[in-house]
C-alpha atoms as a PDB file:
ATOM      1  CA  UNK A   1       0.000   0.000   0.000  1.00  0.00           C
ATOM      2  CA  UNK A   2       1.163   3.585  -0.715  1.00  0.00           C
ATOM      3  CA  UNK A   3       2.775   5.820   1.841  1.00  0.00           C
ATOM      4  CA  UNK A   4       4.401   9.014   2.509  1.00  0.00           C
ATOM      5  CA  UNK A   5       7.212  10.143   3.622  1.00  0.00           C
ATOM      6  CA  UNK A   6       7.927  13.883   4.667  1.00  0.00           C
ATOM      7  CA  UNK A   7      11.964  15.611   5.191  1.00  0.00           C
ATOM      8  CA  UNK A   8      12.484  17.525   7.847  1.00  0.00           C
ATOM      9  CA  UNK A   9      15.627  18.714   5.762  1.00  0.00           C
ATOM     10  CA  UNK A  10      17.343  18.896   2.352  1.00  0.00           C
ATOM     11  CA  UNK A  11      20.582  17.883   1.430  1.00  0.00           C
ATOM     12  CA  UNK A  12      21.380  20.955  -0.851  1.00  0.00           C
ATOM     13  CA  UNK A  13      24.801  19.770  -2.046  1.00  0.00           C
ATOM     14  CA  UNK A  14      25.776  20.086  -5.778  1.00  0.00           C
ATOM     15  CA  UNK A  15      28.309  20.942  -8.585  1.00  0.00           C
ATOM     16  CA  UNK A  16      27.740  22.762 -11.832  1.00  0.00           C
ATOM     17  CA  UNK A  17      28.795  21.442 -14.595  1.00  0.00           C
ATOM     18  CA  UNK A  18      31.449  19.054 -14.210  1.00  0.00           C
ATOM     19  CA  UNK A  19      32.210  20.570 -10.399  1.00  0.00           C
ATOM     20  CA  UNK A  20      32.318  19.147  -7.545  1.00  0.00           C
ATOM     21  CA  UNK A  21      31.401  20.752  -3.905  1.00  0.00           C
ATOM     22  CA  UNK A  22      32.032  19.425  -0.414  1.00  0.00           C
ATOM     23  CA  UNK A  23      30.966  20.682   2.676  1.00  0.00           C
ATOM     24  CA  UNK A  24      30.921  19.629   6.389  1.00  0.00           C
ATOM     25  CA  UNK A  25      28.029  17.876   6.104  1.00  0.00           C
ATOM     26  CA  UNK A  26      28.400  16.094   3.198  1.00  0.00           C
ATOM     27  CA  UNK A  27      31.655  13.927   3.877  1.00  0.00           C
ATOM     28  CA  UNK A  28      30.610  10.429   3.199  1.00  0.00           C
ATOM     29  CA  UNK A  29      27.284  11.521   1.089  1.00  0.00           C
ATOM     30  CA  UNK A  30      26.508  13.104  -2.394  1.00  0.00           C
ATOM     31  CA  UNK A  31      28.225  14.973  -5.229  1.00  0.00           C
ATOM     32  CA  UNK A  32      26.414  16.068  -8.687  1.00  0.00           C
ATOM     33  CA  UNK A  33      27.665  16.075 -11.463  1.00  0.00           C
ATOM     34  CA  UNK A  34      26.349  17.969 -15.106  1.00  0.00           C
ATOM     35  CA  UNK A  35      26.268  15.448 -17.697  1.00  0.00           C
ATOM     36  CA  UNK A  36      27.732  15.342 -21.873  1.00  0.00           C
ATOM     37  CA  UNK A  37      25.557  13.530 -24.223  1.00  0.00           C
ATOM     38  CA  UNK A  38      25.703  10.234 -24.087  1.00  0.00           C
ATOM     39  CA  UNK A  39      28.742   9.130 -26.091  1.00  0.00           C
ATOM     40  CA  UNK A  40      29.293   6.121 -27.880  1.00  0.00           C
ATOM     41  CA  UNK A  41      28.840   2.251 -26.725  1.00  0.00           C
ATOM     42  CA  UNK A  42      32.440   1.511 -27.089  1.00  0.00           C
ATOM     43  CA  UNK A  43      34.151   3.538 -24.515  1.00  0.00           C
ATOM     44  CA  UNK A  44      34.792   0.996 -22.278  1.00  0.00           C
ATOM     45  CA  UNK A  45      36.040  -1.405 -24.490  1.00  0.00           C
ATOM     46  CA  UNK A  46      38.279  -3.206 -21.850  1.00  0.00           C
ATOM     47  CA  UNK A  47      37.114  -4.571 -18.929  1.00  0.00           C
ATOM     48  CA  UNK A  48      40.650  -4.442 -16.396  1.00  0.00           C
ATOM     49  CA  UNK A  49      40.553  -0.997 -15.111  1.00  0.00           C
ATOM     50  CA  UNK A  50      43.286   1.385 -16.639  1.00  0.00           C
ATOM     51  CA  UNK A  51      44.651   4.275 -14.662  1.00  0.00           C
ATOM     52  CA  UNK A  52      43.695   8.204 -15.780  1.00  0.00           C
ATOM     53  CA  UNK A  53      45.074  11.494 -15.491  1.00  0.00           C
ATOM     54  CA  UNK A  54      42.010  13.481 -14.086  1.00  0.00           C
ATOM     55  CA  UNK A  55      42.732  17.685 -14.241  1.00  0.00           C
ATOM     56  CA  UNK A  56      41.198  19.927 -11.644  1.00  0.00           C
ATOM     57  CA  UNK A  57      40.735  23.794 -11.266  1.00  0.00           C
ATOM     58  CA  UNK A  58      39.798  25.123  -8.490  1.00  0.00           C
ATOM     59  CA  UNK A  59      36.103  26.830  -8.242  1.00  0.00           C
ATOM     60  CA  UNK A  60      36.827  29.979  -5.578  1.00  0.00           C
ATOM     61  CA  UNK A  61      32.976  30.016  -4.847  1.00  0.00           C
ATOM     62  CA  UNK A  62      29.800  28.579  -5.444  1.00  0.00           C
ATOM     63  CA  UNK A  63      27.903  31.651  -5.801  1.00  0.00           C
ATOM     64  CA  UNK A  64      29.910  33.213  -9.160  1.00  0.00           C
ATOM     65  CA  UNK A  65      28.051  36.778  -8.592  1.00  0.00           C
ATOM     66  CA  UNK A  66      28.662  36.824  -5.212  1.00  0.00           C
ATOM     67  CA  UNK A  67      32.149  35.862  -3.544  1.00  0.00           C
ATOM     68  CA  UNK A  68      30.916  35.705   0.023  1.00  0.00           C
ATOM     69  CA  UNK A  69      28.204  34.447  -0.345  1.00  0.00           C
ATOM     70  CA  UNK A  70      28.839  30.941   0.932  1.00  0.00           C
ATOM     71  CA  UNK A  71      25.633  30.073   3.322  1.00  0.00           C
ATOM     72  CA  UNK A  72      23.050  28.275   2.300  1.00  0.00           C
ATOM     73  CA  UNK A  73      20.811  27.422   4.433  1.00  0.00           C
ATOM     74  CA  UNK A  74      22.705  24.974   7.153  1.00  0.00           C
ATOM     75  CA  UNK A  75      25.372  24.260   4.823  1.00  0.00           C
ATOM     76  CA  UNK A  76      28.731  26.011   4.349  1.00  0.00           C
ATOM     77  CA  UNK A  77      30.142  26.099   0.728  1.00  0.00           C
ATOM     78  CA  UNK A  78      34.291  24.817   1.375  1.00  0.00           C
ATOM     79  CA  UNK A  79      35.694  24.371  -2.280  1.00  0.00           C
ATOM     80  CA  UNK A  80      35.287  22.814  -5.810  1.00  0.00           C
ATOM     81  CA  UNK A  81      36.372  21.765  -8.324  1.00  0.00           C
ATOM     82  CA  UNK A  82      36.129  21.547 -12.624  1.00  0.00           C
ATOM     83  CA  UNK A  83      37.366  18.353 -13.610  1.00  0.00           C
ATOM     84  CA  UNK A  84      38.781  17.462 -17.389  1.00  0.00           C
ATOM     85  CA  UNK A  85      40.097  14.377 -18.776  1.00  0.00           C
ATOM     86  CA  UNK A  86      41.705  13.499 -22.109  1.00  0.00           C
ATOM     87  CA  UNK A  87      39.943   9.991 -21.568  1.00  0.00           C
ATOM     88  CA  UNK A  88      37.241   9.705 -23.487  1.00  0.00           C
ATOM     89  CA  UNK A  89      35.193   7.617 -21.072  1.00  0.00           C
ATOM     90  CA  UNK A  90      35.422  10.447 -18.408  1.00  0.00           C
ATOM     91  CA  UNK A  91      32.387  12.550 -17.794  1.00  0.00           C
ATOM     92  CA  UNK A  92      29.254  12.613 -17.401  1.00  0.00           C
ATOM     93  CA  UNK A  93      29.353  11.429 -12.907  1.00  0.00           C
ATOM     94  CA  UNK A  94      25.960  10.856 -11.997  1.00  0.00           C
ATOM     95  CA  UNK A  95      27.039   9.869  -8.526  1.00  0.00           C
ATOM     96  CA  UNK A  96      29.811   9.572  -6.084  1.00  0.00           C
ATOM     97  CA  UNK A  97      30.361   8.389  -2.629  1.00  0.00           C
ATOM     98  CA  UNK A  98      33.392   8.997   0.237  1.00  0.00           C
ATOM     99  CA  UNK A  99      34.872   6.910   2.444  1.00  0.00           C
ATOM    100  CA  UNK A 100      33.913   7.823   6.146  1.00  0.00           C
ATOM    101  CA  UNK A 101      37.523  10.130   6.131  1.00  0.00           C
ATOM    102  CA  UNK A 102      36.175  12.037   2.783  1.00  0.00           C
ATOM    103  CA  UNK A 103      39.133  10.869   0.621  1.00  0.00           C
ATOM    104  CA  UNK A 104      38.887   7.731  -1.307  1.00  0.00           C
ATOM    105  CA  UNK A 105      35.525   7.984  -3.604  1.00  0.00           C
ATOM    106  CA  UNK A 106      33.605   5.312  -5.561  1.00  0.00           C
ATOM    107  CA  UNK A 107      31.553   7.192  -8.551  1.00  0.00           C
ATOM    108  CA  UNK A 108      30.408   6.082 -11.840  1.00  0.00           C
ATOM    109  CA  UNK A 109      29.207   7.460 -15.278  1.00  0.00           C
ATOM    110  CA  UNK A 110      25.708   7.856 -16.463  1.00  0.00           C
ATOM    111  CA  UNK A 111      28.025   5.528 -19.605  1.00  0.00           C
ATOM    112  CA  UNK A 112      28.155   2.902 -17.474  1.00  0.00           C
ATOM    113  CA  UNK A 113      31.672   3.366 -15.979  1.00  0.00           C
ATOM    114  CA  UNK A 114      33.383   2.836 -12.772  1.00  0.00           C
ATOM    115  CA  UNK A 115      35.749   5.672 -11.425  1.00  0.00           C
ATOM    116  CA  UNK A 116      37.600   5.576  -8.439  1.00  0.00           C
ATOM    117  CA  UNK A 117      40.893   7.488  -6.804  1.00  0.00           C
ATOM    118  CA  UNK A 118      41.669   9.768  -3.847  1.00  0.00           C
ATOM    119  CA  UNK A 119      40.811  13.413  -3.631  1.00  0.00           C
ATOM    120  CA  UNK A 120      42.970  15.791  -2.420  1.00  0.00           C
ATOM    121  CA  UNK A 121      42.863  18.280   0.233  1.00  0.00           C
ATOM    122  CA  UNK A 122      44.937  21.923   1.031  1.00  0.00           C
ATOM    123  CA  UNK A 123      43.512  21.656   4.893  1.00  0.00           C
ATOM    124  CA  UNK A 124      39.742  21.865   4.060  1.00  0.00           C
ATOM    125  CA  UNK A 125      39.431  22.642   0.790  1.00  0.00           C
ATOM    126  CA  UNK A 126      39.993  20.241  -2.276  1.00  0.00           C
ATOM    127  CA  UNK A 127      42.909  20.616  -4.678  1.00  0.00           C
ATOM    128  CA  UNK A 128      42.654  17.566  -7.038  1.00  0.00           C
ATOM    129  CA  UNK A 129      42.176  14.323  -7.645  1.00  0.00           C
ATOM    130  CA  UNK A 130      45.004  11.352  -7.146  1.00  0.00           C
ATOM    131  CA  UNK A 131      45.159   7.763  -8.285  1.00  0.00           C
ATOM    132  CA  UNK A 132      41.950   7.679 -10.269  1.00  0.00           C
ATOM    133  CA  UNK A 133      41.115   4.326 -12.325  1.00  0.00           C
ATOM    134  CA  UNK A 134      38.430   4.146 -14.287  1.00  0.00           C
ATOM    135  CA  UNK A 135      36.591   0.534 -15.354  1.00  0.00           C
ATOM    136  CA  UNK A 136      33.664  -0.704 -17.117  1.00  0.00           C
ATOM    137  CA  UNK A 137      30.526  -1.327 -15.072  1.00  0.00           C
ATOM    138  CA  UNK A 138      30.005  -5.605 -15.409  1.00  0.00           C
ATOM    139  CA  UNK A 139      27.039  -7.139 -15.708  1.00  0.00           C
ATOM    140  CA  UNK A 140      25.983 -10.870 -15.165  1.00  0.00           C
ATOM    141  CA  UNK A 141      27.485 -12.123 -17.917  1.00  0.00           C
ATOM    142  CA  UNK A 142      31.006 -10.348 -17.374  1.00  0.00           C
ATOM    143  CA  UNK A 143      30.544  -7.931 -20.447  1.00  0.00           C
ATOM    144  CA  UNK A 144      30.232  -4.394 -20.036  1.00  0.00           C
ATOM    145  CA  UNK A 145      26.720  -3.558 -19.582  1.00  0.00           C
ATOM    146  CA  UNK A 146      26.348  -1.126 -22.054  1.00  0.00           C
ATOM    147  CA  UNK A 147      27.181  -4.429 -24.609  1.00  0.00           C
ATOM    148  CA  UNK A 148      22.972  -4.986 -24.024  1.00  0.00           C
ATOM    149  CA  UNK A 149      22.126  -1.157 -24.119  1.00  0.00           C
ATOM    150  CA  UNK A 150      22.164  -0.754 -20.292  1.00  0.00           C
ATOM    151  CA  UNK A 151      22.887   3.402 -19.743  1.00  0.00           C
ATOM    152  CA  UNK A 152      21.983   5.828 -17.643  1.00  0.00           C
ATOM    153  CA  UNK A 153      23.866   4.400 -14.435  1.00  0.00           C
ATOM    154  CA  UNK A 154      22.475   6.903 -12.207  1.00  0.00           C
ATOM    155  CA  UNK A 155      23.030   6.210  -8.619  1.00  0.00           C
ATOM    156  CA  UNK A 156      24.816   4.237  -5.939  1.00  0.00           C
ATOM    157  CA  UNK A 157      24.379   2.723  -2.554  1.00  0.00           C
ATOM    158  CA  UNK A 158      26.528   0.889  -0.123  1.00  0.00           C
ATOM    159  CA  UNK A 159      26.226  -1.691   2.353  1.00  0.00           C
ATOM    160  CA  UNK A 160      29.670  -2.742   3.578  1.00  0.00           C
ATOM    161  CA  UNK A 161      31.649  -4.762   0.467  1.00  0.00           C
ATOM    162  CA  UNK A 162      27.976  -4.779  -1.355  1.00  0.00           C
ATOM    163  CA  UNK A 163      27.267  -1.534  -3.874  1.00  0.00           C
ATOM    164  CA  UNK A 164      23.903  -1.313  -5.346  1.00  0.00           C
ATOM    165  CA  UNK A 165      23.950   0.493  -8.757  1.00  0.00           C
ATOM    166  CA  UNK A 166      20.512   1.320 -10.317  1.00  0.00           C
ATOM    167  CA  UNK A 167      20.193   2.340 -14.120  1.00  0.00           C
ATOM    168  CA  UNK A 168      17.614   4.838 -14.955  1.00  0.00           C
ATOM    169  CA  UNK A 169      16.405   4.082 -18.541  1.00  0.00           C
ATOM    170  CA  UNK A 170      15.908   0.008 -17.883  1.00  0.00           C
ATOM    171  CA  UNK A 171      15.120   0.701 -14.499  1.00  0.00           C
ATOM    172  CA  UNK A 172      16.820  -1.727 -13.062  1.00  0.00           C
ATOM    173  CA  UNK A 173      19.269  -2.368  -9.934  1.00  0.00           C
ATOM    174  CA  UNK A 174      22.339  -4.239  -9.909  1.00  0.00           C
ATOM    175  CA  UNK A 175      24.081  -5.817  -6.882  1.00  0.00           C
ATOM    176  CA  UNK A 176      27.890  -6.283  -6.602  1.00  0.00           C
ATOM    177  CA  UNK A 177      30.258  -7.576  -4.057  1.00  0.00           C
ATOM    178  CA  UNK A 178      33.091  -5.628  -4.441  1.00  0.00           C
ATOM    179  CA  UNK A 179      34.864  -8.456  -1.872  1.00  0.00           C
ATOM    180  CA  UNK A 180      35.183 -10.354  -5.314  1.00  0.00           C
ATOM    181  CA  UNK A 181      37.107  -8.215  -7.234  1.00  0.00           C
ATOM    182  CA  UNK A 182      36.010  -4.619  -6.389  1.00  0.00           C
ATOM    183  CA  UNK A 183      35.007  -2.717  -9.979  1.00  0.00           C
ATOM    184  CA  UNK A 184      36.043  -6.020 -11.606  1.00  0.00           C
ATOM    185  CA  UNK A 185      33.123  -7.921  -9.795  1.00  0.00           C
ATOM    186  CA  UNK A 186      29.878  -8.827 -11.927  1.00  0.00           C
ATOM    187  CA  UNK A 187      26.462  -7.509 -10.978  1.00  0.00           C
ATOM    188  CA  UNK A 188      23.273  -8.968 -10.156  1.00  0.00           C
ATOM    189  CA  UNK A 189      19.759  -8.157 -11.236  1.00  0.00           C
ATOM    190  CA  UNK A 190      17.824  -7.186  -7.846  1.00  0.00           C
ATOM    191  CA  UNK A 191      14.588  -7.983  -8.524  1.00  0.00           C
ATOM    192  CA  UNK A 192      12.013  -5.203  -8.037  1.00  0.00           C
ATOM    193  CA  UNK A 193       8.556  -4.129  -7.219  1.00  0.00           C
ATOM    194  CA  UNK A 194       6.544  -4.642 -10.795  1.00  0.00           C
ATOM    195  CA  UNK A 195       5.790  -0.606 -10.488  1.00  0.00           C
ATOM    196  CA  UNK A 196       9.787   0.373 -10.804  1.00  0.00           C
ATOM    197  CA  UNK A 197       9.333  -1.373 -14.713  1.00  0.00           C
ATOM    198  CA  UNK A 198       6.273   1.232 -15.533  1.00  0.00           C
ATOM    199  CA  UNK A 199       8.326   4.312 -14.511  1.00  0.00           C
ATOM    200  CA  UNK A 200       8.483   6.556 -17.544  1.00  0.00           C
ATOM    201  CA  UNK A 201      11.601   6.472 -19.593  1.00  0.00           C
ATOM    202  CA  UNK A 202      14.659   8.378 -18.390  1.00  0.00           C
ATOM    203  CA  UNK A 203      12.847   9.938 -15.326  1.00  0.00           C
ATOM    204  CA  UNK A 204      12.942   6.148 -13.895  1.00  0.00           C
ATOM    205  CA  UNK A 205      15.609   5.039 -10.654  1.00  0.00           C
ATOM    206  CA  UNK A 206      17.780   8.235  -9.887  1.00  0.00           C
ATOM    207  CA  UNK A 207      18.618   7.699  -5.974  1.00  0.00           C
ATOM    208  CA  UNK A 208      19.363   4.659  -4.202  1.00  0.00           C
ATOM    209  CA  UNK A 209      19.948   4.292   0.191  1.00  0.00           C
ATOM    210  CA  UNK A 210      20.766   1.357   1.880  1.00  0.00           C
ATOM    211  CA  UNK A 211      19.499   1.281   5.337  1.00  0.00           C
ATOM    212  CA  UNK A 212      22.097  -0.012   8.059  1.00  0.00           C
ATOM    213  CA  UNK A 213      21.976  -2.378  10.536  1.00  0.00           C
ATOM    214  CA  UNK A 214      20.567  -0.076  14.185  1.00  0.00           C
ATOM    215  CA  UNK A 215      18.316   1.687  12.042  1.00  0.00           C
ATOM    216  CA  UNK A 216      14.414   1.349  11.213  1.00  0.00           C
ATOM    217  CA  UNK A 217      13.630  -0.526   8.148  1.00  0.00           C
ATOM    218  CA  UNK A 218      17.599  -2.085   8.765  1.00  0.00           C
ATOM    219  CA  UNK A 219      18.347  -4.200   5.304  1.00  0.00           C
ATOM    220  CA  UNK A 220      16.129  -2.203   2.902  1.00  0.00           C
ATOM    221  CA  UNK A 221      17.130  -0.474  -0.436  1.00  0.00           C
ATOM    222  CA  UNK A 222      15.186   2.447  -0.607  1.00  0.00           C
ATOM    223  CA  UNK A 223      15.030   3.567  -4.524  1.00  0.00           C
ATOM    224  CA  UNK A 224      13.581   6.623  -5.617  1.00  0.00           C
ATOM    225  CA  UNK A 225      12.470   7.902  -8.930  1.00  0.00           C
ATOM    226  CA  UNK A 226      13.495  10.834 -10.629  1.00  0.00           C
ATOM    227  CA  UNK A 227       9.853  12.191 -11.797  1.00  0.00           C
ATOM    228  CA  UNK A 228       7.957   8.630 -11.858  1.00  0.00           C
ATOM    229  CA  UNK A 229       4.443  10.213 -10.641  1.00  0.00           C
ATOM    230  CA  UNK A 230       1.502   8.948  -8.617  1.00  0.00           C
ATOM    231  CA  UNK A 231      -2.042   9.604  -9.368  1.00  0.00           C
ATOM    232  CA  UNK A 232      -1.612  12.782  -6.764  1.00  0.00           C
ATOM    233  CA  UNK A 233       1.710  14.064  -8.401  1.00  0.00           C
ATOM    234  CA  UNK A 234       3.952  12.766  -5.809  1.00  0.00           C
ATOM    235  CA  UNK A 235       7.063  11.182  -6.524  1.00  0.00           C
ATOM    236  CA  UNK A 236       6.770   7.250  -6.867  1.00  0.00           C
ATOM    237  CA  UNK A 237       9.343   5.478  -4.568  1.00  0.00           C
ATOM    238  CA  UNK A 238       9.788   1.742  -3.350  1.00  0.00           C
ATOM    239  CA  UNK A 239      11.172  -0.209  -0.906  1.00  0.00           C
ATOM    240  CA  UNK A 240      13.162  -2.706  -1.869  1.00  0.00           C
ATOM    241  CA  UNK A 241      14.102  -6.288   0.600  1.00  0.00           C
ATOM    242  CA  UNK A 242      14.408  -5.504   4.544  1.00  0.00           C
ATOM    243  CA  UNK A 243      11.576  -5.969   7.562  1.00  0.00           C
ATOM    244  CA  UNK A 244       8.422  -3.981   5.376  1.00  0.00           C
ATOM    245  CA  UNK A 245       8.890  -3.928   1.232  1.00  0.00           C
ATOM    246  CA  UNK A 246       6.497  -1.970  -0.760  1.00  0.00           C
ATOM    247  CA  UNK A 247       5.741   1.472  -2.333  1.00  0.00           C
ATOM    248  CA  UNK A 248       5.654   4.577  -1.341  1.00  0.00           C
ATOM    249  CA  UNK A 249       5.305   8.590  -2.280  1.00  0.00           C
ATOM    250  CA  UNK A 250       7.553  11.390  -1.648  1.00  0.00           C
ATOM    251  CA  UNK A 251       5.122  14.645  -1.652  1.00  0.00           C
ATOM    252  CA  UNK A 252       6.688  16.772  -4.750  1.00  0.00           C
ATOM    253  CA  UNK A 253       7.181  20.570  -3.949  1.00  0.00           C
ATOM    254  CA  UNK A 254       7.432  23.297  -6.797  1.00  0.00           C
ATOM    255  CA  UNK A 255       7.776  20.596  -9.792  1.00  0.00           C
ATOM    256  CA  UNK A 256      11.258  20.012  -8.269  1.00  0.00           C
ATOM    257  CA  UNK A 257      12.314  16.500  -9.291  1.00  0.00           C
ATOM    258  CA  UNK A 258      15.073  13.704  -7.204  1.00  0.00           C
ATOM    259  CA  UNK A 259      18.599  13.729  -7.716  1.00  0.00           C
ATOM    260  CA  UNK A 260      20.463  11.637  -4.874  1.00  0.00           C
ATOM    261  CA  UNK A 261      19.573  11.043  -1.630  1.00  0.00           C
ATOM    262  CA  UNK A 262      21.807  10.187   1.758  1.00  0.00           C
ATOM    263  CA  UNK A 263      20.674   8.471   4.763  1.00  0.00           C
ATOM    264  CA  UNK A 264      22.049  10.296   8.219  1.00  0.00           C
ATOM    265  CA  UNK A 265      20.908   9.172  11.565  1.00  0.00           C
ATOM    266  CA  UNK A 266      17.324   8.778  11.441  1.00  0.00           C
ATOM    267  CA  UNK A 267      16.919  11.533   8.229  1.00  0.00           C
ATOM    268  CA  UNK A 268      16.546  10.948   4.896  1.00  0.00           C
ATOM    269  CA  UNK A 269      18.005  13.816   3.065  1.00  0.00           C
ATOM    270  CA  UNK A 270      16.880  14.179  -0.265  1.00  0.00           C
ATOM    271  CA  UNK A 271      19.224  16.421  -3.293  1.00  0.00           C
ATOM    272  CA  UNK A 272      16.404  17.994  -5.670  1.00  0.00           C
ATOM    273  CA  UNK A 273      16.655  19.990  -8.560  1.00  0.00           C
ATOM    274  CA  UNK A 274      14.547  21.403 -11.579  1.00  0.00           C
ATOM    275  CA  UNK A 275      16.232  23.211 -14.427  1.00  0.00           C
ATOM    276  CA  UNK A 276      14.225  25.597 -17.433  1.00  0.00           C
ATOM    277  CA  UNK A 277      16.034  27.726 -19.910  1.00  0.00           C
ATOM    278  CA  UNK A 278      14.524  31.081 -18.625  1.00  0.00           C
ATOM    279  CA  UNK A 279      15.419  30.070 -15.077  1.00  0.00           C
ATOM    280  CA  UNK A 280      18.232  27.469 -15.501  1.00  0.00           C
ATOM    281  CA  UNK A 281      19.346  25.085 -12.795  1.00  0.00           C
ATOM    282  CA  UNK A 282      17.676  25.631  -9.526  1.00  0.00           C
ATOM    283  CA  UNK A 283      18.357  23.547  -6.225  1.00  0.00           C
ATOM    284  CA  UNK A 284      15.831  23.830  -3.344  1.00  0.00           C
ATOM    285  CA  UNK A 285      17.842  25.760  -0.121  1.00  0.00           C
ATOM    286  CA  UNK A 286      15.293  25.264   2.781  1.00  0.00           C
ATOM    287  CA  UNK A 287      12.930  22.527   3.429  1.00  0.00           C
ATOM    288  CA  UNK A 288       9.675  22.227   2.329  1.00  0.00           C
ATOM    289  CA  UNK A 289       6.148  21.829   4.422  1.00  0.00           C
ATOM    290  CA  UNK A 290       5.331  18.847   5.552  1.00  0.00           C
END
């Protein structure tokens, strides 16, 4: 049966345009990434992971027409950074997540690539990135997925060794155990709620959270759509495994749609966004009513 779930907070944590940006509260949690086109199905045409020069600039602040302005709302705005690569897999991050120090990251490509390395830090802000690898997301069979047409890799989730990936335009979640081999390991189909196969194309699974053990709902994957809408215009989410499976509706504010989501200690902090070429990208800065 339906439910709903309200925030008492947003996670408004983000990067234009092939930036990161890390703050206090986000070590651990969510980066966004802007995405190229989607480039051909042949740029991960090995399946070892190769080592990559990754390039960073510096972003001095978030705000470009306003310096000081680095508040928003309870989070503080540290440092960025634009990132360029002459590898032609590299682009596109759809998600990313930190180690509990904030250094080593696990991300991947809406092309279906791993990436992983260290970032770098001048005390608290970021300089650059170090030993970055990038690798071919495996499926099943131990062929790249995007050999059967599998994009849109949008988001990730971690429980211990385990990473659940979930790809937007199939709508589908993969399991690895990255005990096996790390981003050589092969993933398995998670079977889902019927529902998650109806979502409309490319607006289908965008966030993914894997509840702990000590927490309610302990040994669930919650996945969330991107715009997938119920018959009140809510946002269509499920969840997935654990103590209570089923689906459920995240109450959509100002046509605002998902992007990631993070689960802290008892709070399930949700990154949303809504872009339109008279207003461009816009990211929600305080919570909305419950």
């Amino acid at each position: 049966m339906p439910r709903d779930i309200s925030r008492r907070r947003l996670l408004a944590f983000a990067a234009g345009f092939g930036a990161s940006a890390l703050t206090d509260h986000a070590h651990a949690q969510t980066a966004v990434y802007a995405k190229p086109k989607r480039a051909a199905v042949d740029e991960f045409s090995v399946t070892e992971p190769v080592s990559i020069q990754v390039n960073a600039r510096p972003i001095p602040q978030f705000d470009p027409r306003n310096r000081g302005h680095v508040r928003f709302g309870e989070l503080e705005y540290r440092s960025g950074l634009s990132l360029t690569s002459s590898y032609r897999g590299f682009g596109g991050l759809s998600a990313i997540r930190l180690d509990p120090k904030g250094e080593r990251f696990l991300s991947l490509s809406d092309k279906g690539g791993w990436f992983t390395g260290r970032i770098v830090y001048s005390g608290r802000a970021m300089t650059g990135l170090a030993d970055v690898e990038a690798a071919p997301i495996l499926g099943p069979d131990g062929r790249p997925i995007t050999a059967r047409g599998w994009y849109d890799t949008e988001s990730i989730a971690r429980d211990g060794s385990l990473v659940y990936v979930g790809l937007e335009r199939v709508n589908q979640v993969l399991r690895f155990d990255f005990s096996k081999g790390g981003t050589r390991s092969r993933g398995e189909v998670v079977p889902l709620p019927p529902a998650a196969k109806r979502l409309p194309n490319n607006k289908g699974l965008e966030a993914l959270v894997f509840v702990p053990k000590g927490q309610p709902l302990a040994g669930t994957l919650i996945a969330m759509s991107e715009r997938g809408l119920d018959a009140n215009g809510d946002l269509i989410a499920f969840l997935v495994g654990g103590p209570s499976p089923g689906q459920f509706s995240i109450h959509r504010t100002e046509n605002f749609d998902i992007s990631d989501a993070v689960l802290l200690a008892g709070d399930l902090l949700i990154l949303e966004r809504k872009f339109s070429w008279i207003g461009g990208p816009r990211l929600p800065f305080r919570p909305p009513p419950f």
